[in-house]
PDB file of N, CA and C in Angstrom:
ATOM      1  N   UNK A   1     -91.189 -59.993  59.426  1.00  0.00           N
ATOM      2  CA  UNK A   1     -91.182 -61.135  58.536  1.00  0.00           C
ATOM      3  C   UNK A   1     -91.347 -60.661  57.086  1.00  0.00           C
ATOM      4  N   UNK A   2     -90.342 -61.126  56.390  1.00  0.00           N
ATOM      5  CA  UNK A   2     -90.747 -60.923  54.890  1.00  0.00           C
ATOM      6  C   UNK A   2     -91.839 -61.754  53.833  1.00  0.00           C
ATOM      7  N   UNK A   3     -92.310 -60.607  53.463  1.00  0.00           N
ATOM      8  CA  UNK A   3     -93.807 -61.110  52.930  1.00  0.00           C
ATOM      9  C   UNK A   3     -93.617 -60.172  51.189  1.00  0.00           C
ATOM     10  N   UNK A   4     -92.754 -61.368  50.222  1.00  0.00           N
ATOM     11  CA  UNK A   4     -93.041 -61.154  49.120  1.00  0.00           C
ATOM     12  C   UNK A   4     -93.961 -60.557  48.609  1.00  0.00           C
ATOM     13  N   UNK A   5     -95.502 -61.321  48.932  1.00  0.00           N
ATOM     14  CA  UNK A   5     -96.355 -60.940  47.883  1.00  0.00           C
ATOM     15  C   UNK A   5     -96.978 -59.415  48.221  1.00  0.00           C
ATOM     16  N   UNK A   6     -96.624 -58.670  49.690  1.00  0.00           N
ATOM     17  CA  UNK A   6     -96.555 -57.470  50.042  1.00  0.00           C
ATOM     18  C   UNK A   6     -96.349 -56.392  48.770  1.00  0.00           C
ATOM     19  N   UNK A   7     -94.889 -56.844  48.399  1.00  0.00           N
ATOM     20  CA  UNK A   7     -93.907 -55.881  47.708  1.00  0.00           C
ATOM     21  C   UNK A   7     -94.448 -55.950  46.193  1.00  0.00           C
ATOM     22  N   UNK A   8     -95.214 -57.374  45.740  1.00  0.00           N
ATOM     23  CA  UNK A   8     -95.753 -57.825  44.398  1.00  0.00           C
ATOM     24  C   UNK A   8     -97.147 -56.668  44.556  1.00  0.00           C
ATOM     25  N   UNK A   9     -97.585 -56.592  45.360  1.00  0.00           N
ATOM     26  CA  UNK A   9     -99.471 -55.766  45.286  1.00  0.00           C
ATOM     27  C   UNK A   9     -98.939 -54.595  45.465  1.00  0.00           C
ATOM     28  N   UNK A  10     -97.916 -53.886  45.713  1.00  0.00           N
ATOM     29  CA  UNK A  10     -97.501 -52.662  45.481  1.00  0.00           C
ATOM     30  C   UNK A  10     -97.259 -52.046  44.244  1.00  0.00           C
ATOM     31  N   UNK A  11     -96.439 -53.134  43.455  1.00  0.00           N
ATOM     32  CA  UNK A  11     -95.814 -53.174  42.144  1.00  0.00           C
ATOM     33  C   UNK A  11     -97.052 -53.439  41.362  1.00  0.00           C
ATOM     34  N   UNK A  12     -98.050 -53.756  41.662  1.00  0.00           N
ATOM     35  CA  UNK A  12     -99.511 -54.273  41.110  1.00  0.00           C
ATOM     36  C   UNK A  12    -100.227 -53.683  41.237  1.00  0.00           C
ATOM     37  N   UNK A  13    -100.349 -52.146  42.133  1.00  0.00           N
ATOM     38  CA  UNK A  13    -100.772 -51.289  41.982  1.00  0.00           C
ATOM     39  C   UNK A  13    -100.743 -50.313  40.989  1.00  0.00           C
ATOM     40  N   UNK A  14     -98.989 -50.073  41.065  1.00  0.00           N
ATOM     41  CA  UNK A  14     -98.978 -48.995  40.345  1.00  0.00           C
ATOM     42  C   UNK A  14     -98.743 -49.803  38.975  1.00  0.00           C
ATOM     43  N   UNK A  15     -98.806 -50.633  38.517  1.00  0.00           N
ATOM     44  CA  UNK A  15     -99.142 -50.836  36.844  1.00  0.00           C
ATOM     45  C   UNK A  15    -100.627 -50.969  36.463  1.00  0.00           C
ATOM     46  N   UNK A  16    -101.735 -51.241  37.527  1.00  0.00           N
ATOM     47  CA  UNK A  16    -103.366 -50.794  37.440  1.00  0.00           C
ATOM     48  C   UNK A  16    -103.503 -49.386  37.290  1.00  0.00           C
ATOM     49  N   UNK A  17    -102.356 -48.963  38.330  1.00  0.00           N
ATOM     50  CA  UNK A  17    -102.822 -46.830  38.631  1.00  0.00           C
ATOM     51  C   UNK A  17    -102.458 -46.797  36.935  1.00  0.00           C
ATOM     52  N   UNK A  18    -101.241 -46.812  36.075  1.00  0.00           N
ATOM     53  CA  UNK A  18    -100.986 -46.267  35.064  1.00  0.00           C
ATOM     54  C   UNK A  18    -101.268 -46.766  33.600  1.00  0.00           C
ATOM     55  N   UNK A  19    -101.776 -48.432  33.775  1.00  0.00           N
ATOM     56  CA  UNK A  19    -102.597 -48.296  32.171  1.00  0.00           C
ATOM     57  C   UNK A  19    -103.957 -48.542  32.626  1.00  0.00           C
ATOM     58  N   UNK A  20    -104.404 -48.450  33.517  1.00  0.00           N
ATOM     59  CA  UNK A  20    -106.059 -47.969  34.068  1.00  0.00           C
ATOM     60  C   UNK A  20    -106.469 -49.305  33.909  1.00  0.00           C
ATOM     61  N   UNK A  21    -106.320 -50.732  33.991  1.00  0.00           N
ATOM     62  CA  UNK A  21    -106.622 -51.713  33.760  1.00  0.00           C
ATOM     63  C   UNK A  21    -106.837 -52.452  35.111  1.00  0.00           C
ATOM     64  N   UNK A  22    -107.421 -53.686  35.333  1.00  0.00           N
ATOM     65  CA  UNK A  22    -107.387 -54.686  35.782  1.00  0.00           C
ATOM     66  C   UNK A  22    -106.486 -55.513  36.212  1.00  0.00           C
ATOM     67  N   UNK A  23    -106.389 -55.888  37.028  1.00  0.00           N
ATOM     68  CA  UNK A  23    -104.905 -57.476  37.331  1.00  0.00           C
ATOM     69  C   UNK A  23    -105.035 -58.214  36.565  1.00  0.00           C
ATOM     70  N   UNK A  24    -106.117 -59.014  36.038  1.00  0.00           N
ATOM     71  CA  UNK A  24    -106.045 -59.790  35.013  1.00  0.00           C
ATOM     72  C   UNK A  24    -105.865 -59.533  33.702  1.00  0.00           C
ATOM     73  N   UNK A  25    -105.817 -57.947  33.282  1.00  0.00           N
ATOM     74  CA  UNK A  25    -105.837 -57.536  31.968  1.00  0.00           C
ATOM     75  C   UNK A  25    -104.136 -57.052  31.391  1.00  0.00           C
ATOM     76  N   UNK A  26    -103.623 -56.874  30.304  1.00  0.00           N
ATOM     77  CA  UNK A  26    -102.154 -57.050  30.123  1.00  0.00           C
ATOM     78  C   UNK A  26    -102.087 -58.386  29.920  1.00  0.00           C
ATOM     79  N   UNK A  27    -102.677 -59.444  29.794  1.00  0.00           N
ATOM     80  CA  UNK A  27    -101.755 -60.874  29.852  1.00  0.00           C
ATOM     81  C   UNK A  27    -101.614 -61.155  31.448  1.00  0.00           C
ATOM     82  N   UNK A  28    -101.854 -60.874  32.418  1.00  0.00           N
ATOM     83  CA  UNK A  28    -101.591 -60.716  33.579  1.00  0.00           C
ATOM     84  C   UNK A  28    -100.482 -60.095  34.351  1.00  0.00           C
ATOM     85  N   UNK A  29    -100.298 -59.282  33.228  1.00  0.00           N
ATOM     86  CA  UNK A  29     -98.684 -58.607  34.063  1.00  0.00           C
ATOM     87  C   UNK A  29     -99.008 -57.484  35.306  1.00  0.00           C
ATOM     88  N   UNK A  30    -100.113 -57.269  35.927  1.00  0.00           N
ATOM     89  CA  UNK A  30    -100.591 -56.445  36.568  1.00  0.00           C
ATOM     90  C   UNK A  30    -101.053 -57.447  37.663  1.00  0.00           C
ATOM     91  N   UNK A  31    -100.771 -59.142  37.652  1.00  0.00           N
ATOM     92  CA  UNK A  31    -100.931 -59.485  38.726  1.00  0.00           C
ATOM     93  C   UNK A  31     -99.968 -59.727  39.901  1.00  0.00           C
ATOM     94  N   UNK A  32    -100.715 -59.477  40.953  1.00  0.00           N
ATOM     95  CA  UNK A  32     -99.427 -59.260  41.889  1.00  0.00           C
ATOM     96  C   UNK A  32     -98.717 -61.017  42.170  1.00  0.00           C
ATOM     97  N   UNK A  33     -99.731 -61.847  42.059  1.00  0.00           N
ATOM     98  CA  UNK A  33     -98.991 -62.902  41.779  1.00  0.00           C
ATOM     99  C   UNK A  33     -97.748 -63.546  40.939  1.00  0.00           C
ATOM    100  N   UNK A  34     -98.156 -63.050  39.429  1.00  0.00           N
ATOM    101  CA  UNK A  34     -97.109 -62.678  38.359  1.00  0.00           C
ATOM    102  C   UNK A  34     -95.737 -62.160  38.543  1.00  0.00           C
ATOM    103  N   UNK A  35     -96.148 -60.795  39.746  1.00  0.00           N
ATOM    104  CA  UNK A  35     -94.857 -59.931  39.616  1.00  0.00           C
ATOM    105  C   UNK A  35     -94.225 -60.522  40.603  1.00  0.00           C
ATOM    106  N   UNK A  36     -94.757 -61.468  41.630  1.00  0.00           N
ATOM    107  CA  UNK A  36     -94.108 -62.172  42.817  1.00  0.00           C
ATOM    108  C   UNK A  36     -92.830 -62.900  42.476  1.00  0.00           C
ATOM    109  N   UNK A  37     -93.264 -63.491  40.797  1.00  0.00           N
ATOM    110  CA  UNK A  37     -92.581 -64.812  40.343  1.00  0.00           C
ATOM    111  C   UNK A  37     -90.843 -63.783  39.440  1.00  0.00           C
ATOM    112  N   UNK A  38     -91.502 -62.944  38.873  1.00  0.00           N
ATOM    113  CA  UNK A  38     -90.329 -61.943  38.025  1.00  0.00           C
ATOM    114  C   UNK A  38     -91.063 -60.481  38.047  1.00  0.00           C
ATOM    115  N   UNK A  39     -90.547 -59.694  39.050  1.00  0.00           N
ATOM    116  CA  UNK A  39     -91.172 -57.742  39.084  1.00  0.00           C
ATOM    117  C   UNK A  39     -90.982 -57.263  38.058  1.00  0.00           C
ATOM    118  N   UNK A  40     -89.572 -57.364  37.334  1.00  0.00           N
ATOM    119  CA  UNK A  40     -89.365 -57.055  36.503  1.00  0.00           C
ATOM    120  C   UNK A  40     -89.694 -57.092  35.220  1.00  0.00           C
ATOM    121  N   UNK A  41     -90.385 -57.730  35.177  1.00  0.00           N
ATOM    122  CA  UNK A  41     -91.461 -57.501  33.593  1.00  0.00           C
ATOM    123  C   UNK A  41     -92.267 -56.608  34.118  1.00  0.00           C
ATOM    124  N   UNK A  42     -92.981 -57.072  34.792  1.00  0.00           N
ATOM    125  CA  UNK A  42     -93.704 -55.352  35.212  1.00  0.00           C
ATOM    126  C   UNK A  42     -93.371 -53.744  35.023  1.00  0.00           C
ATOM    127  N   UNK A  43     -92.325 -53.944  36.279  1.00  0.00           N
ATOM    128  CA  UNK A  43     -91.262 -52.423  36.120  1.00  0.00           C
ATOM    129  C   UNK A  43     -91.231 -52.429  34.792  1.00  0.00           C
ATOM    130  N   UNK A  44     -90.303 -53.354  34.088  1.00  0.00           N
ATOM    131  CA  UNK A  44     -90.159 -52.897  32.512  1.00  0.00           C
ATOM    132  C   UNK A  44     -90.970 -52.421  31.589  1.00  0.00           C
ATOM    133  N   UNK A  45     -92.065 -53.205  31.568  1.00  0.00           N
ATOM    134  CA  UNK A  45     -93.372 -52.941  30.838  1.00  0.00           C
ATOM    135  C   UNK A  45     -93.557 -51.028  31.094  1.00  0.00           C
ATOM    136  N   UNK A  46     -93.688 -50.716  32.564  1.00  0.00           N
ATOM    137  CA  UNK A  46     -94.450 -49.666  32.458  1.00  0.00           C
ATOM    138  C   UNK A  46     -93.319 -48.559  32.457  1.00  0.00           C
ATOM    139  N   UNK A  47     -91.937 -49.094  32.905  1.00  0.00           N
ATOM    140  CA  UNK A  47     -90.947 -47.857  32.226  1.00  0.00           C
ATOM    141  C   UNK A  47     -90.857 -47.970  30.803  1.00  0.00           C
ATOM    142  N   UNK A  48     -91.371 -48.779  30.086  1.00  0.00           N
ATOM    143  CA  UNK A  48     -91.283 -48.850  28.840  1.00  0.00           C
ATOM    144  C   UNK A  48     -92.476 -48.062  28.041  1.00  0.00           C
ATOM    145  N   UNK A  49     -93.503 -47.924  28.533  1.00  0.00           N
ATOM    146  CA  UNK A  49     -94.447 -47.323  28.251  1.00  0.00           C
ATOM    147  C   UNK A  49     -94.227 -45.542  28.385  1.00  0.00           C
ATOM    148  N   UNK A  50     -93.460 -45.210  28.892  1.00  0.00           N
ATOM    149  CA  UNK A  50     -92.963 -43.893  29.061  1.00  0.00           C
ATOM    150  C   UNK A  50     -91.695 -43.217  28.738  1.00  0.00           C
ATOM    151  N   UNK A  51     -90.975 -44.144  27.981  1.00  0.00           N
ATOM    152  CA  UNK A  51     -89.501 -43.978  27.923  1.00  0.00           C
ATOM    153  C   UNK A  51     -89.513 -43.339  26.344  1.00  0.00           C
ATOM    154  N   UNK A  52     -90.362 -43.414  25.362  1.00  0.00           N
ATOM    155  CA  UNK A  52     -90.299 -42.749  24.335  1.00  0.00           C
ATOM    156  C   UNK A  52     -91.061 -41.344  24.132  1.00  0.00           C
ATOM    157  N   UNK A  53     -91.937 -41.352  25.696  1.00  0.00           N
ATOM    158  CA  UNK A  53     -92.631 -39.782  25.687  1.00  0.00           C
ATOM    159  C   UNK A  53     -91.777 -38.764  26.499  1.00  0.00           C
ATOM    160  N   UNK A  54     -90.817 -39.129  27.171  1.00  0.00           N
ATOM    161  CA  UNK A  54     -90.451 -38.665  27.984  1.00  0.00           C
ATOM    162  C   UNK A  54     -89.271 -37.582  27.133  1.00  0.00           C
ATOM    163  N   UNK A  55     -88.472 -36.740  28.027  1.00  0.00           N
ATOM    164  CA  UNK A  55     -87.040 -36.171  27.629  1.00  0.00           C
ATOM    165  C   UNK A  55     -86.187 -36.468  28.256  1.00  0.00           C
ATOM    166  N   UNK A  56     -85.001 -36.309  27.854  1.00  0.00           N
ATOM    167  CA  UNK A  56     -83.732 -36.649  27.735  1.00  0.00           C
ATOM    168  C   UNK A  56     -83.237 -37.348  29.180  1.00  0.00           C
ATOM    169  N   UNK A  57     -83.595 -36.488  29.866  1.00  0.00           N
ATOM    170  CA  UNK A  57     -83.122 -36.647  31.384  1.00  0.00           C
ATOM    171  C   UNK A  57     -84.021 -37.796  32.430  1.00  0.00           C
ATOM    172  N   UNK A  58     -85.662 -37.953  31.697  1.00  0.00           N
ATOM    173  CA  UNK A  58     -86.388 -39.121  32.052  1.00  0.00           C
ATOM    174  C   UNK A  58     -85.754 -40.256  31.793  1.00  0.00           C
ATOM    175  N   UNK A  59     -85.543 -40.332  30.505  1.00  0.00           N
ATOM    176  CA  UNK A  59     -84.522 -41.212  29.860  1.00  0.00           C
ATOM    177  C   UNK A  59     -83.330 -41.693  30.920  1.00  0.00           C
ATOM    178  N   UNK A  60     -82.487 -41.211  31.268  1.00  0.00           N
ATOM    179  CA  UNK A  60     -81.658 -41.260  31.590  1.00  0.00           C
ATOM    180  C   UNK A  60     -81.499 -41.994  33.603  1.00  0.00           C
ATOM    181  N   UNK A  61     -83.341 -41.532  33.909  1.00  0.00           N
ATOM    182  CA  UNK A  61     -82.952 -41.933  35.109  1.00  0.00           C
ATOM    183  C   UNK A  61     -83.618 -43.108  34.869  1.00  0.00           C
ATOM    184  N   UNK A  62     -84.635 -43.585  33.641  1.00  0.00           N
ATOM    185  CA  UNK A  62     -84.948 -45.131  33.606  1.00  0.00           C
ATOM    186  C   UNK A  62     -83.629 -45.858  32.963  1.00  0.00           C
ATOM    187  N   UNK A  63     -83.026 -45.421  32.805  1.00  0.00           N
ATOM    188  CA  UNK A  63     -81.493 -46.414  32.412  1.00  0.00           C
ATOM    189  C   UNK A  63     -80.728 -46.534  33.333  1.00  0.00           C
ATOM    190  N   UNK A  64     -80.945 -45.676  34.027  1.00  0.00           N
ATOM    191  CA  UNK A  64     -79.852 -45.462  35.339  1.00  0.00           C
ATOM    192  C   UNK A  64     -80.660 -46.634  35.954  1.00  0.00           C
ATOM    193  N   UNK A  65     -82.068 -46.482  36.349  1.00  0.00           N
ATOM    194  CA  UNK A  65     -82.349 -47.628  36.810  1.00  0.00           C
ATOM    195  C   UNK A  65     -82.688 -48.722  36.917  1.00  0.00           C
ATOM    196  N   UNK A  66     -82.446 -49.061  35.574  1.00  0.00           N
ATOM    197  CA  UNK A  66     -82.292 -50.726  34.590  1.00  0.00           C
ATOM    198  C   UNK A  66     -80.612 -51.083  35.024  1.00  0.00           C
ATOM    199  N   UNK A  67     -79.831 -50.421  34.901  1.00  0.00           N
ATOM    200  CA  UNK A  67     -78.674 -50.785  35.014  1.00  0.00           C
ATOM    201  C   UNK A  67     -78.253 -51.175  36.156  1.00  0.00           C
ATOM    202  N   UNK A  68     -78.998 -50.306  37.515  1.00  0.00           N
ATOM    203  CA  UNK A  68     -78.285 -50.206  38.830  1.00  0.00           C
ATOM    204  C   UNK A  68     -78.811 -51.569  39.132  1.00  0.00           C
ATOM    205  N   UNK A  69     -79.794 -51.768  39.121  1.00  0.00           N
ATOM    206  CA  UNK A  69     -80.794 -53.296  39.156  1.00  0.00           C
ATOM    207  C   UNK A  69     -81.014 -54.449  37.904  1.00  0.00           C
ATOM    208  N   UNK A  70     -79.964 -54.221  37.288  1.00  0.00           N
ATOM    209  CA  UNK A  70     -79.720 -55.602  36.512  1.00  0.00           C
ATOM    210  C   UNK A  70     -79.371 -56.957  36.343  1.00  0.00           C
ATOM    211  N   UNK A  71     -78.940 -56.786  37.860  1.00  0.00           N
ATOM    212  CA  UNK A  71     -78.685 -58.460  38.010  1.00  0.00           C
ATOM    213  C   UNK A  71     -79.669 -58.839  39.045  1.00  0.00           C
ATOM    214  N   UNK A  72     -80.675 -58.079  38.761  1.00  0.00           N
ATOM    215  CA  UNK A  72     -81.948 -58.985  39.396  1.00  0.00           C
ATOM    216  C   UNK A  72     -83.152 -59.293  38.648  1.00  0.00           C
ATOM    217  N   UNK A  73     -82.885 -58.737  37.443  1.00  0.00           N
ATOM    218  CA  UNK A  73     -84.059 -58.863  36.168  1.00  0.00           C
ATOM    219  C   UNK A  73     -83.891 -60.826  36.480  1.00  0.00           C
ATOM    220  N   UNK A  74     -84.715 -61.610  36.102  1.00  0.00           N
ATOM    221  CA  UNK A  74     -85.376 -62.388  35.938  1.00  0.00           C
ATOM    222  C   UNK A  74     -85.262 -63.351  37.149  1.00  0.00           C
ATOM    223  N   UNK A  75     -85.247 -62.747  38.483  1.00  0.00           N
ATOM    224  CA  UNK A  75     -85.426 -63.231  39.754  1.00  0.00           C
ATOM    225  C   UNK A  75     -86.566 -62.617  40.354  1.00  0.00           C
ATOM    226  N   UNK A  76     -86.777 -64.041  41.072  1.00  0.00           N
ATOM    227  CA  UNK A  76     -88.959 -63.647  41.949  1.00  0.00           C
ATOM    228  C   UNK A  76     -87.739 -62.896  43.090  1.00  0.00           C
ATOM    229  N   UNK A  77     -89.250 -62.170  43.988  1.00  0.00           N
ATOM    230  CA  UNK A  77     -88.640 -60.840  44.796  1.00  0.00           C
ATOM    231  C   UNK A  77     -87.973 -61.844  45.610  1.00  0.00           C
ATOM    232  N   UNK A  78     -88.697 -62.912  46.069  1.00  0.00           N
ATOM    233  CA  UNK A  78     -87.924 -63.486  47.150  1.00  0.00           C
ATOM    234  C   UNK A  78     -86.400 -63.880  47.209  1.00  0.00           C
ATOM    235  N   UNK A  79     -85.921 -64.053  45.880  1.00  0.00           N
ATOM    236  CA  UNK A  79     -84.934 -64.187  45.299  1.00  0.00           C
ATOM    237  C   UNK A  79     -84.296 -63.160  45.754  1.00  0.00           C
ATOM    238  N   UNK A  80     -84.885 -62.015  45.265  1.00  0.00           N
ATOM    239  CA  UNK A  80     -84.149 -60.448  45.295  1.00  0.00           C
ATOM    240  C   UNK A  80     -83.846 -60.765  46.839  1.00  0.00           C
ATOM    241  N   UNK A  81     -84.551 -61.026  47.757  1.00  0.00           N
ATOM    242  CA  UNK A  81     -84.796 -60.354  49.078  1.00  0.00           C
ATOM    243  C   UNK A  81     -84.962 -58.801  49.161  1.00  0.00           C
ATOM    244  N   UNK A  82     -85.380 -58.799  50.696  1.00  0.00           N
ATOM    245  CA  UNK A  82     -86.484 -57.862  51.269  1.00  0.00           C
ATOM    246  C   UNK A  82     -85.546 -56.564  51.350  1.00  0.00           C
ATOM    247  N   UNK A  83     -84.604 -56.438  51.640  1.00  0.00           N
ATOM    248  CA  UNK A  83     -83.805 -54.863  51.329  1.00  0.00           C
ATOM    249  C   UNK A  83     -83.504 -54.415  50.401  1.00  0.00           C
ATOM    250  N   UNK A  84     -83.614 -55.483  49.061  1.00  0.00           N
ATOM    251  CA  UNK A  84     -82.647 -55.120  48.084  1.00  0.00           C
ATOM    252  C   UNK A  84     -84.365 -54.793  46.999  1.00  0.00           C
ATOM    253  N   UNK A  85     -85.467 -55.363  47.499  1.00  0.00           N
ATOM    254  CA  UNK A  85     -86.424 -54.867  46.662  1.00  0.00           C
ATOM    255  C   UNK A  85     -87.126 -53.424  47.078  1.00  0.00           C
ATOM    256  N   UNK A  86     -87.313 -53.367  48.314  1.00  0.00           N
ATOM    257  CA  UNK A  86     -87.183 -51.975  48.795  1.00  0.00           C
ATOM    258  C   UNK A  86     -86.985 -51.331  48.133  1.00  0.00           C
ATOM    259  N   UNK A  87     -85.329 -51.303  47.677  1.00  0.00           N
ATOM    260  CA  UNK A  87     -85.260 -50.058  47.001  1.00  0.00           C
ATOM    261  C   UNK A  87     -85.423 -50.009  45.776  1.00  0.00           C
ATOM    262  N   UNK A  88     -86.068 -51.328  45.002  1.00  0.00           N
ATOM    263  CA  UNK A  88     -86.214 -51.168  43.893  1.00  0.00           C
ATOM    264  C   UNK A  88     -87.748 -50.637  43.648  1.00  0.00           C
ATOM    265  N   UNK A  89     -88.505 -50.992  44.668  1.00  0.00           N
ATOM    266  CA  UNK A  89     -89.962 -50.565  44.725  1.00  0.00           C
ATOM    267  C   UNK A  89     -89.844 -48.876  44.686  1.00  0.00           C
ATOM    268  N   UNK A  90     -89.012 -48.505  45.797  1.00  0.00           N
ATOM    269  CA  UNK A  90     -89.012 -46.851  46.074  1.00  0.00           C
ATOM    270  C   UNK A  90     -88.278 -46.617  45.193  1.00  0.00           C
ATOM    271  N   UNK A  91     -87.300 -47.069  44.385  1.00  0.00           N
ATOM    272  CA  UNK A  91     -86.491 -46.036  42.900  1.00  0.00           C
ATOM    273  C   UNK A  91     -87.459 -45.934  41.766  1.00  0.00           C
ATOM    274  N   UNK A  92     -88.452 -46.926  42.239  1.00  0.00           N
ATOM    275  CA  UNK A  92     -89.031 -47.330  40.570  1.00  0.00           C
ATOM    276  C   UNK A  92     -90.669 -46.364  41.355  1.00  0.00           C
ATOM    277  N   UNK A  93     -91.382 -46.393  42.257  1.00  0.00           N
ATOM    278  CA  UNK A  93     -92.239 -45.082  42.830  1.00  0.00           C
ATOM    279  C   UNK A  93     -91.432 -43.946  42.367  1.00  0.00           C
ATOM    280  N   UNK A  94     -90.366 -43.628  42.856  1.00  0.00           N
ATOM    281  CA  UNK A  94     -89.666 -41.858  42.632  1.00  0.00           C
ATOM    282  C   UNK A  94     -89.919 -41.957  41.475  1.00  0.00           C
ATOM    283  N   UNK A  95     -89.179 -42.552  40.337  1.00  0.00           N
ATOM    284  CA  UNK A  95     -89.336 -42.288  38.689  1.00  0.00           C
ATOM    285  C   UNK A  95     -90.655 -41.961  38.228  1.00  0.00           C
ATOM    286  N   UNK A  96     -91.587 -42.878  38.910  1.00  0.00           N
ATOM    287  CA  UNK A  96     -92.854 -42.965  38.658  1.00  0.00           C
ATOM    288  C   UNK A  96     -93.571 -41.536  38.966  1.00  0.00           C
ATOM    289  N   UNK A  97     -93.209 -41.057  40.014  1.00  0.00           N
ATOM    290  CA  UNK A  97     -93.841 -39.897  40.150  1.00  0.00           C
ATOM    291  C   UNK A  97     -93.475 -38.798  39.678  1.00  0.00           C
ATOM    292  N   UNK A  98     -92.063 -38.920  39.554  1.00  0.00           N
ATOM    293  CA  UNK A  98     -91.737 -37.777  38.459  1.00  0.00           C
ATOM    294  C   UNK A  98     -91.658 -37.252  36.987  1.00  0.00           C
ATOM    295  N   UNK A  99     -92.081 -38.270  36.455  1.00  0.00           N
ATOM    296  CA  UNK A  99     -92.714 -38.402  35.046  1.00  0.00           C
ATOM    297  C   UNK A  99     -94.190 -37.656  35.085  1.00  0.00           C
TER     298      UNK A  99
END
């Protein structure tokens, strides 16, 4: 069974793991409720937070993966559905860890 707010406390993790904050702190963009409704402010927020420290080739795979997933920016996950956020959870973990 698909369980949105699953895929939202994942995505709500890792924006607590990387500006060391709270769910309620950011404006609430670190709540997993929040990211239920649009992920993508989230994702954005925290590839955005790294996209001017990074080099050339970091660069390149957070564009790669704004682009590949652009016609789901301002849809809740449920919207997205459950395969197609998958892989946006695990493209946007890989980036994450390789920074």
């Amino acid at each position: 069974m698909f369980k949105p707010h699953d895929y939202a406390y994942q995505i709500e993790a890792t924006v607590k793991a990387i500006f060391k904050c709270e769910k309620y702190e950011l404006g609430g963009i670190a709540d997993a409720n929040f990211i239920e409704k649009d992920p993508f402010i989230a994702i954005a927020f925290v590839l955005g937070n790294f996209y001017n420290k990074v080099d050339r080739s970091f660069k390149e795979k957070i564009d790669e993966f704004l682009n590949v997933y652009y016609l789901d920016m301002g849809k809740s996950i449920s919207e997205i559905g459950e395969e197609r956020i998958k892989s946006i959870v695990k493209d946007f973990n890989n980036i994450i860890a390789t920074i």
